[in-house]
N, C-alpha and C. Protein backbone atom coordinates (compact mmCIF):
# COMPACT_ATOMS: atom_id res chain seq x y z
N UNK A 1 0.85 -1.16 0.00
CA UNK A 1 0.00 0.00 0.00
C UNK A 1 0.90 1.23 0.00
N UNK A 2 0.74 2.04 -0.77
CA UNK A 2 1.54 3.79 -0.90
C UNK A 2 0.81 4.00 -0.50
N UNK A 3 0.40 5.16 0.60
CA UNK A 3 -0.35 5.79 1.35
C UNK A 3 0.74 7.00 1.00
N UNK A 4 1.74 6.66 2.00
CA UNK A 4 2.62 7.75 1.89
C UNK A 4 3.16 8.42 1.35
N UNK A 5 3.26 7.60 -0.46
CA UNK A 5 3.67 8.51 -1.45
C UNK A 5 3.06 9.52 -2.07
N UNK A 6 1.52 9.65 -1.13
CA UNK A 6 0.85 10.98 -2.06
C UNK A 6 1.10 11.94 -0.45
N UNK A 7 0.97 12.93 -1.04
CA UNK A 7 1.51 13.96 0.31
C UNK A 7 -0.29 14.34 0.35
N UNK A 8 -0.47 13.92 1.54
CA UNK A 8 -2.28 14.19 2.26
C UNK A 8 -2.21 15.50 2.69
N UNK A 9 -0.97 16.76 2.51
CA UNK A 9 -2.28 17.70 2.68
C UNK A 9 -2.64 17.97 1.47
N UNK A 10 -2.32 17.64 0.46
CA UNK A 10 -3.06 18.23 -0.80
C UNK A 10 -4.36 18.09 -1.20
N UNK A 11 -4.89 16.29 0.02
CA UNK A 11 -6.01 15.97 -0.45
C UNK A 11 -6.67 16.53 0.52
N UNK A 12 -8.30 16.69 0.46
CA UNK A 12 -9.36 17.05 1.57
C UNK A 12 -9.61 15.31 2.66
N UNK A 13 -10.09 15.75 3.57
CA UNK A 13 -10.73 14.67 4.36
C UNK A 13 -11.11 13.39 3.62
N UNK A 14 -12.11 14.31 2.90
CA UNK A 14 -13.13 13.18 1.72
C UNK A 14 -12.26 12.26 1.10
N UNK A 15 -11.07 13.00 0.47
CA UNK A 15 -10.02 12.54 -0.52
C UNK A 15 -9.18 11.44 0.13
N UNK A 16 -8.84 11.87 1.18
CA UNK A 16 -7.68 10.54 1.78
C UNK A 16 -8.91 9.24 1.88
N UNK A 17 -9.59 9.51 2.61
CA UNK A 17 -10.52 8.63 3.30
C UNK A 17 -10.91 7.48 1.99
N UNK A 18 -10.94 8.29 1.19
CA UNK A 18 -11.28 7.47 -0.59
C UNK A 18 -10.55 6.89 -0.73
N UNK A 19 -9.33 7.32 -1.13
CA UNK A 19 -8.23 6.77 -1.47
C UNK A 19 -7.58 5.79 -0.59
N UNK A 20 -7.42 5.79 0.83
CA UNK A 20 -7.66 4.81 2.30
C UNK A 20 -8.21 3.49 1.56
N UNK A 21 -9.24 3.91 1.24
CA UNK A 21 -10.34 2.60 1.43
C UNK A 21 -9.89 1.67 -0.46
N UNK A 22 -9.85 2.63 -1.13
CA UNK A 22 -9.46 1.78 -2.65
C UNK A 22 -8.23 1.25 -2.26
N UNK A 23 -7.52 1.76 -1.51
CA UNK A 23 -5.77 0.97 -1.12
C UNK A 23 -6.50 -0.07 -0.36
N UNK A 24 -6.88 -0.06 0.63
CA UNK A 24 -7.66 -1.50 1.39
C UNK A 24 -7.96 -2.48 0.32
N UNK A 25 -9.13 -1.71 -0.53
CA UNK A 25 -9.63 -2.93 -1.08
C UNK A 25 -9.12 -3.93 -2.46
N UNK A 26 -7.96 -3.53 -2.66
CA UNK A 26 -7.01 -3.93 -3.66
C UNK A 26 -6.25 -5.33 -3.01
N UNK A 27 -6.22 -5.25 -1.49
CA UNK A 27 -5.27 -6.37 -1.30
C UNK A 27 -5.89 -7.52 -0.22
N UNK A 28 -7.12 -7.99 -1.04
CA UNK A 28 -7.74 -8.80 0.01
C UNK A 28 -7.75 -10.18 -1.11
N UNK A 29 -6.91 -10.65 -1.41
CA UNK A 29 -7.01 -12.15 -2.17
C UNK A 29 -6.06 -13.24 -1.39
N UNK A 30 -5.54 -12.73 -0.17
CA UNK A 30 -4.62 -13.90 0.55
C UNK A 30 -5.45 -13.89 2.36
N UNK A 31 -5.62 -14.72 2.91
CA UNK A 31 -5.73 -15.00 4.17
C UNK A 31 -4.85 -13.78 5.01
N UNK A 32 -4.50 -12.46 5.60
CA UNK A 32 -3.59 -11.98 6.26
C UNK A 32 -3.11 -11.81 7.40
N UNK A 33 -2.53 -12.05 8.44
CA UNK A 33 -2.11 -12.64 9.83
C UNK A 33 -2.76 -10.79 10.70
N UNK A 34 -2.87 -10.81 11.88
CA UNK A 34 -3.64 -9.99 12.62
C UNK A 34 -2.62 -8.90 12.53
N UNK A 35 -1.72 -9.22 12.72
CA UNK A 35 -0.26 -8.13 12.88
C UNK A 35 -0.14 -7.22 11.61
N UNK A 36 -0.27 -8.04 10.53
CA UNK A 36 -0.54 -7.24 9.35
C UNK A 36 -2.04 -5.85 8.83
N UNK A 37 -2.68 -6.85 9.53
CA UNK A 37 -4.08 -5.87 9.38
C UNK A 37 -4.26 -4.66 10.42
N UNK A 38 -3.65 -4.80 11.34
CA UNK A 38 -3.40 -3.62 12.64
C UNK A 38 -2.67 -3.12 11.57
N UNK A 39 -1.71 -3.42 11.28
CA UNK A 39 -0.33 -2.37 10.58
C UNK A 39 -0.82 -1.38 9.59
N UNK A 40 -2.09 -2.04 8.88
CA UNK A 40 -2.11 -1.49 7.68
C UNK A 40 -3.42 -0.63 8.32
N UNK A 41 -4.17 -0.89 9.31
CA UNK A 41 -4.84 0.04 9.95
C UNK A 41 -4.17 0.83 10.40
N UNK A 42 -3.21 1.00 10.74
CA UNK A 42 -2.05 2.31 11.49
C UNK A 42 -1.83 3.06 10.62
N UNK A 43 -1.58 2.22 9.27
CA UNK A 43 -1.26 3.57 7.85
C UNK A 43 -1.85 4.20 7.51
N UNK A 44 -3.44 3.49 7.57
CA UNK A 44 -4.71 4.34 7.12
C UNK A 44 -4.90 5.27 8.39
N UNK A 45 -4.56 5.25 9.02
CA UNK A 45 -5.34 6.63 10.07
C UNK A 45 -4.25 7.37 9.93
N UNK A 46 -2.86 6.66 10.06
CA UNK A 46 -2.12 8.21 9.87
C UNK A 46 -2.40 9.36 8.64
N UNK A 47 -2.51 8.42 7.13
CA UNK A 47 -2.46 9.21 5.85
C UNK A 47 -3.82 9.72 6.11
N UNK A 48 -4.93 9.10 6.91
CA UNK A 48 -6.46 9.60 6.97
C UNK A 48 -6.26 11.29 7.63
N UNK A 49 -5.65 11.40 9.00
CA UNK A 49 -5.02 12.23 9.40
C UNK A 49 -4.29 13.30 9.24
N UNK A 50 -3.27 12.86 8.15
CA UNK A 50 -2.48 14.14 7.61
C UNK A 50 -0.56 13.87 7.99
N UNK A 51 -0.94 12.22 9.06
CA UNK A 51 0.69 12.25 9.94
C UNK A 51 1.77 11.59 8.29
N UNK A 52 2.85 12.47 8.23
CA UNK A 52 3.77 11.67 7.56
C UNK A 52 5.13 11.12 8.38
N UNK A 53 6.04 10.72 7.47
CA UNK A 53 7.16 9.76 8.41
C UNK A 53 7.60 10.86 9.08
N UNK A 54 7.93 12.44 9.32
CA UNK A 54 8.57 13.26 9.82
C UNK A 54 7.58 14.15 10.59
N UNK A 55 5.76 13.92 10.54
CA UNK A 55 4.86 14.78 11.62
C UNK A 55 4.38 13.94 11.56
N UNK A 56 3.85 14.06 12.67
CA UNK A 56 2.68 13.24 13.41
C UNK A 56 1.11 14.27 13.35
N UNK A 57 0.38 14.23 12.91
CA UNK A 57 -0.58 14.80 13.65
C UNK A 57 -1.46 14.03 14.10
N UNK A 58 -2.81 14.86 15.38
CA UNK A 58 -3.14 14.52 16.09
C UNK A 58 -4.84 13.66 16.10
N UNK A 59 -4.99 12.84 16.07
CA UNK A 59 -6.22 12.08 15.49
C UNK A 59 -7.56 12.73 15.80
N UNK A 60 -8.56 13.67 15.42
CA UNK A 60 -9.39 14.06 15.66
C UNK A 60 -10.23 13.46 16.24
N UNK A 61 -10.37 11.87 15.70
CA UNK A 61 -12.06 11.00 16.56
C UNK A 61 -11.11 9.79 16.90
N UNK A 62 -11.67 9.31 17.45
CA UNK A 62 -11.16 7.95 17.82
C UNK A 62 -11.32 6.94 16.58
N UNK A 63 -10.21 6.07 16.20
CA UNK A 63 -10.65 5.44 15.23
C UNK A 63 -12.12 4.40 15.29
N UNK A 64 -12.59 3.67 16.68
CA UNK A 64 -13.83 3.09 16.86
C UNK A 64 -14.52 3.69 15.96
N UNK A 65 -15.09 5.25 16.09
CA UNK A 65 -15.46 6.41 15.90
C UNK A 65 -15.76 6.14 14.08
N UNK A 66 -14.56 6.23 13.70
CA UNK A 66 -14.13 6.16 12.15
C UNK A 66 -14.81 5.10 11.27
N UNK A 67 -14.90 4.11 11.93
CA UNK A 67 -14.96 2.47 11.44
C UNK A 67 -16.35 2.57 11.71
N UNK A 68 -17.46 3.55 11.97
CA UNK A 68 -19.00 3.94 12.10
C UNK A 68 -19.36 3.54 10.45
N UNK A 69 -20.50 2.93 10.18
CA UNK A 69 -21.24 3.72 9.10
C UNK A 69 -21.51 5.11 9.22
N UNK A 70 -21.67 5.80 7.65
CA UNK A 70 -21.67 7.31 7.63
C UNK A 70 -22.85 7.40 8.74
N UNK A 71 -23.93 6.59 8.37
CA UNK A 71 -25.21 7.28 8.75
C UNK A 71 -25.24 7.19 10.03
N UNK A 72 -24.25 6.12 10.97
CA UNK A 72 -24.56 6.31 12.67
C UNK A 72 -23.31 7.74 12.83
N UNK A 73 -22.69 8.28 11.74
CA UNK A 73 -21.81 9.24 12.48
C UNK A 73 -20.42 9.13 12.05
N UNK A 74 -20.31 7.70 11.35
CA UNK A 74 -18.85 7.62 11.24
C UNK A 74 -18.48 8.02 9.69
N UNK A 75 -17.20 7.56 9.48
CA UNK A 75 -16.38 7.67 8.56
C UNK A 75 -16.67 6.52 6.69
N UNK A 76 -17.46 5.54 7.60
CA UNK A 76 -17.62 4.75 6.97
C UNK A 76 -16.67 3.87 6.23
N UNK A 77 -15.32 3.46 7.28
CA UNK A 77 -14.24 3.02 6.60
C UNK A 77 -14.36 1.87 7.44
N UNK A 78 -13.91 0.81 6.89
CA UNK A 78 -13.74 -0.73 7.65
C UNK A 78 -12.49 -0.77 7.89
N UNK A 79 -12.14 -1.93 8.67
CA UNK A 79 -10.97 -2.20 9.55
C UNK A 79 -10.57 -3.37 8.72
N UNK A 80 -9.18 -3.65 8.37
CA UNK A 80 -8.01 -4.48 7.27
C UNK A 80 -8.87 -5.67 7.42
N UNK A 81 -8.79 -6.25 9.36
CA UNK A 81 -9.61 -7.37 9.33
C UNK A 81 -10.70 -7.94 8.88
N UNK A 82 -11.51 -6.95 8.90
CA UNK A 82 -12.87 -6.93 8.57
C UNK A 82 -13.03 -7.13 7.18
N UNK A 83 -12.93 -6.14 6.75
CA UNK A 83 -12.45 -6.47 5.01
C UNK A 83 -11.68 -8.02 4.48
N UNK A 84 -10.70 -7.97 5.27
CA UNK A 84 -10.25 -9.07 4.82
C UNK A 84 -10.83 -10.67 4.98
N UNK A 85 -11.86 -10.56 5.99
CA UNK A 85 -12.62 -11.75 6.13
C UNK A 85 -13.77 -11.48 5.35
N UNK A 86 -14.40 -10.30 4.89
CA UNK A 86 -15.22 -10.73 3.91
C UNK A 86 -14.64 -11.14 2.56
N UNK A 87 -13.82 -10.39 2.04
CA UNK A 87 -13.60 -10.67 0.50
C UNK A 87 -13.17 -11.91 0.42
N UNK A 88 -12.70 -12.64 1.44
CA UNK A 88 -12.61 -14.18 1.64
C UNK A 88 -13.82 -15.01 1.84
N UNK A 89 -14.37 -14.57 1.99
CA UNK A 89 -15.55 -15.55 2.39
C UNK A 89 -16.41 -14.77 1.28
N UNK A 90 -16.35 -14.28 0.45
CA UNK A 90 -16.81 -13.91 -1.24
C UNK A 90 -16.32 -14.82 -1.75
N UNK A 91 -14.86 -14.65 -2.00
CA UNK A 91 -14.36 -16.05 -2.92
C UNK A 91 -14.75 -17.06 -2.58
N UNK A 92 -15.03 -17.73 -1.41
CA UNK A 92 -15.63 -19.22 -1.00
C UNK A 92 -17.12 -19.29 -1.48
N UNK A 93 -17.35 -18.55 -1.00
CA UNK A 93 -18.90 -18.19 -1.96
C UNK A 93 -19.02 -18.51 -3.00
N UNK A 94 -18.58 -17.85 -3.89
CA UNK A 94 -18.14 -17.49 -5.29
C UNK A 94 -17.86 -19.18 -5.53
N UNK A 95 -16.75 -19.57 -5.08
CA UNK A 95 -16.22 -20.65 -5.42
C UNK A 95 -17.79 -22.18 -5.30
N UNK A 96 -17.97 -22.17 -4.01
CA UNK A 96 -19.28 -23.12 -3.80
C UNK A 96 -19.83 -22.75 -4.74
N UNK A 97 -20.58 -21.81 -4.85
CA UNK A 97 -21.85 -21.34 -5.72
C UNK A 97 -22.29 -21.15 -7.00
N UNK A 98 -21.31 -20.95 -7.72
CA UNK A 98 -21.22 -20.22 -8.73
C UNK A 98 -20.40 -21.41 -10.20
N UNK A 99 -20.93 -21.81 -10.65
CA UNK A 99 -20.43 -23.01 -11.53
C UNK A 99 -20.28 -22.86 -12.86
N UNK A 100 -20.49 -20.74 -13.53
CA UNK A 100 -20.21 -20.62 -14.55
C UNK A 100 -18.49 -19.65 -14.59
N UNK A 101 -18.20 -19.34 -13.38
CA UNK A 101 -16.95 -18.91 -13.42
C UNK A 101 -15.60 -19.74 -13.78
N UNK A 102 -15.34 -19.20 -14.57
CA UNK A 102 -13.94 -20.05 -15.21
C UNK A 102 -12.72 -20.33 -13.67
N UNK A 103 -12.63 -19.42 -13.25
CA UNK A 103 -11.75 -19.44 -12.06
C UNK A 103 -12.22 -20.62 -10.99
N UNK A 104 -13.50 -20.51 -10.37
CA UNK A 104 -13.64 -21.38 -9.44
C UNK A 104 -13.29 -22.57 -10.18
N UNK A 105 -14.20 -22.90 -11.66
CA UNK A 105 -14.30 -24.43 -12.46
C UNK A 105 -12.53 -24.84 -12.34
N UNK A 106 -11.22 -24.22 -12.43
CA UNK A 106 -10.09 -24.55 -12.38
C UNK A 106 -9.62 -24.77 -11.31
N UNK A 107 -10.18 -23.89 -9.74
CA UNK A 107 -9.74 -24.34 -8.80
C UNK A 107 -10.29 -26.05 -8.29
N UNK A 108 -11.93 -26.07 -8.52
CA UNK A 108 -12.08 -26.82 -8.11
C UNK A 108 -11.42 -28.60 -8.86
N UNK A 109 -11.16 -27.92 -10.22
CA UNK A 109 -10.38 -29.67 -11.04
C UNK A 109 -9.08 -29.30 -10.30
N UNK A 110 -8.43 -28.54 -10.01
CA UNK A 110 -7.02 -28.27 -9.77
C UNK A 110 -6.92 -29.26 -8.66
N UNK A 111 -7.90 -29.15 -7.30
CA UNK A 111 -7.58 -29.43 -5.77
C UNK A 111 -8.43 -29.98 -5.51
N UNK A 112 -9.50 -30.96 -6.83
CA UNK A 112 -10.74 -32.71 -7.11
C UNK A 112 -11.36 -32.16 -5.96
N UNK A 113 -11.71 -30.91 -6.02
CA UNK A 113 -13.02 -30.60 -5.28
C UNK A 113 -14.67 -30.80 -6.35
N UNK A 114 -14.05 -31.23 -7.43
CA UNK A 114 -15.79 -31.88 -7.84
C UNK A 114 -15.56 -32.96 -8.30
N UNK A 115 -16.25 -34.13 -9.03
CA UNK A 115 -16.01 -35.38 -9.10
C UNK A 115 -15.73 -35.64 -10.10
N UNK A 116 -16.05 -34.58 -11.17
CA UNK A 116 -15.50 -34.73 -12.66
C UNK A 116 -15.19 -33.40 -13.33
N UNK A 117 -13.96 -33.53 -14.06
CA UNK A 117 -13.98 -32.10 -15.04
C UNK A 117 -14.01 -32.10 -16.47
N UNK A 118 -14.92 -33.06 -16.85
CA UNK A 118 -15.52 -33.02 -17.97
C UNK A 118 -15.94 -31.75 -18.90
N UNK A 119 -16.45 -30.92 -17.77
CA UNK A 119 -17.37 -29.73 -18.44
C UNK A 119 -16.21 -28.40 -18.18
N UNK A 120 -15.06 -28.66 -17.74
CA UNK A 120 -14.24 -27.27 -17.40
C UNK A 120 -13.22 -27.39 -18.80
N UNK A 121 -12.55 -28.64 -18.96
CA UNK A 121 -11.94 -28.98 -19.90
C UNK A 121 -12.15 -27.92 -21.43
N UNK A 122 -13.38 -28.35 -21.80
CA UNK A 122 -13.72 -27.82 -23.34
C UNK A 122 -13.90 -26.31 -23.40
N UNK A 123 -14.68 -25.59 -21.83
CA UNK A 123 -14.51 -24.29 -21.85
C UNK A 123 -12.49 -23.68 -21.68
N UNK A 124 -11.76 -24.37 -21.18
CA UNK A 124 -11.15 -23.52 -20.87
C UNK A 124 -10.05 -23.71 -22.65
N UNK A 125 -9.84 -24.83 -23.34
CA UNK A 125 -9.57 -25.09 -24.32
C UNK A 125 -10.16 -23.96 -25.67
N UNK A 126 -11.61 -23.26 -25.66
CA UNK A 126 -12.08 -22.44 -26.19
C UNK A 126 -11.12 -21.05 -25.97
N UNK A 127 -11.14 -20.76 -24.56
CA UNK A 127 -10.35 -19.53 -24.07
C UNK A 127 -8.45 -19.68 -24.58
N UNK A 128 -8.19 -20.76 -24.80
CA UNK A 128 -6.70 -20.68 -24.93
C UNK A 128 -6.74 -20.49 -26.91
């Protein structure tokens, strides 16, 4: 995640907070350990904030506060964890459910999670 390579005072509130959340949601395709998702919550409140590697500034709300939907008050930003257990449990979704996606049909012949791949074979042979 660059957070830090855009200099936040140029952006408004609105602006970091955007940009916060599209950096979040770019990197949710691996399982990520707790230590990592705090970390990357620490980046987002600083760049949310305005703190770079040489100021600190001072957090206006509490992040609890932040992690609100707009409409109870908050910021409407989710927490690394949070995010990261849904877009995982999308792909499992996705994967159970869904039997016209080329991706799941390969995972599941890849790792004989279905009993035959009769029907993945000829689609994916079309695509090559």
């Amino acid at each position: 995640m660059k957070l830090n390579t855009w200099e936040a005072s140029k952006l408004s509130l609105a602006g970091r907070v955007t940009l916060a959340q599209l950096a979040l949601a770019t990197i949710q395709t691996v399982l990520l350990p707790s230590f990592v998702c705090e970390e990357i919550d620490k980046m987002c409140r600083q760049f949310i904030w305005g703190s770079t590697s040489t100021e600190r500034k001072v957090n206006l709300v509490p992040w609890e506060h932040v992690i609100h939907p707009k409409d109870m008050g908050g910021l409407g930003f989710r927490s690394a964890k949070i995010m990261n257990t849904s877009f995982l449990l999308k792909l499992a979704w996705t994967l159970q459910t869904d039997m016209q996606v080329l991706w799941a049909k390969v995972v599941k012949v890849k790792y004989k999670l279905c009993p035959t791949n009769v029907d993945v074979i000829p689609e994916i042979q079309k695509r090559v």
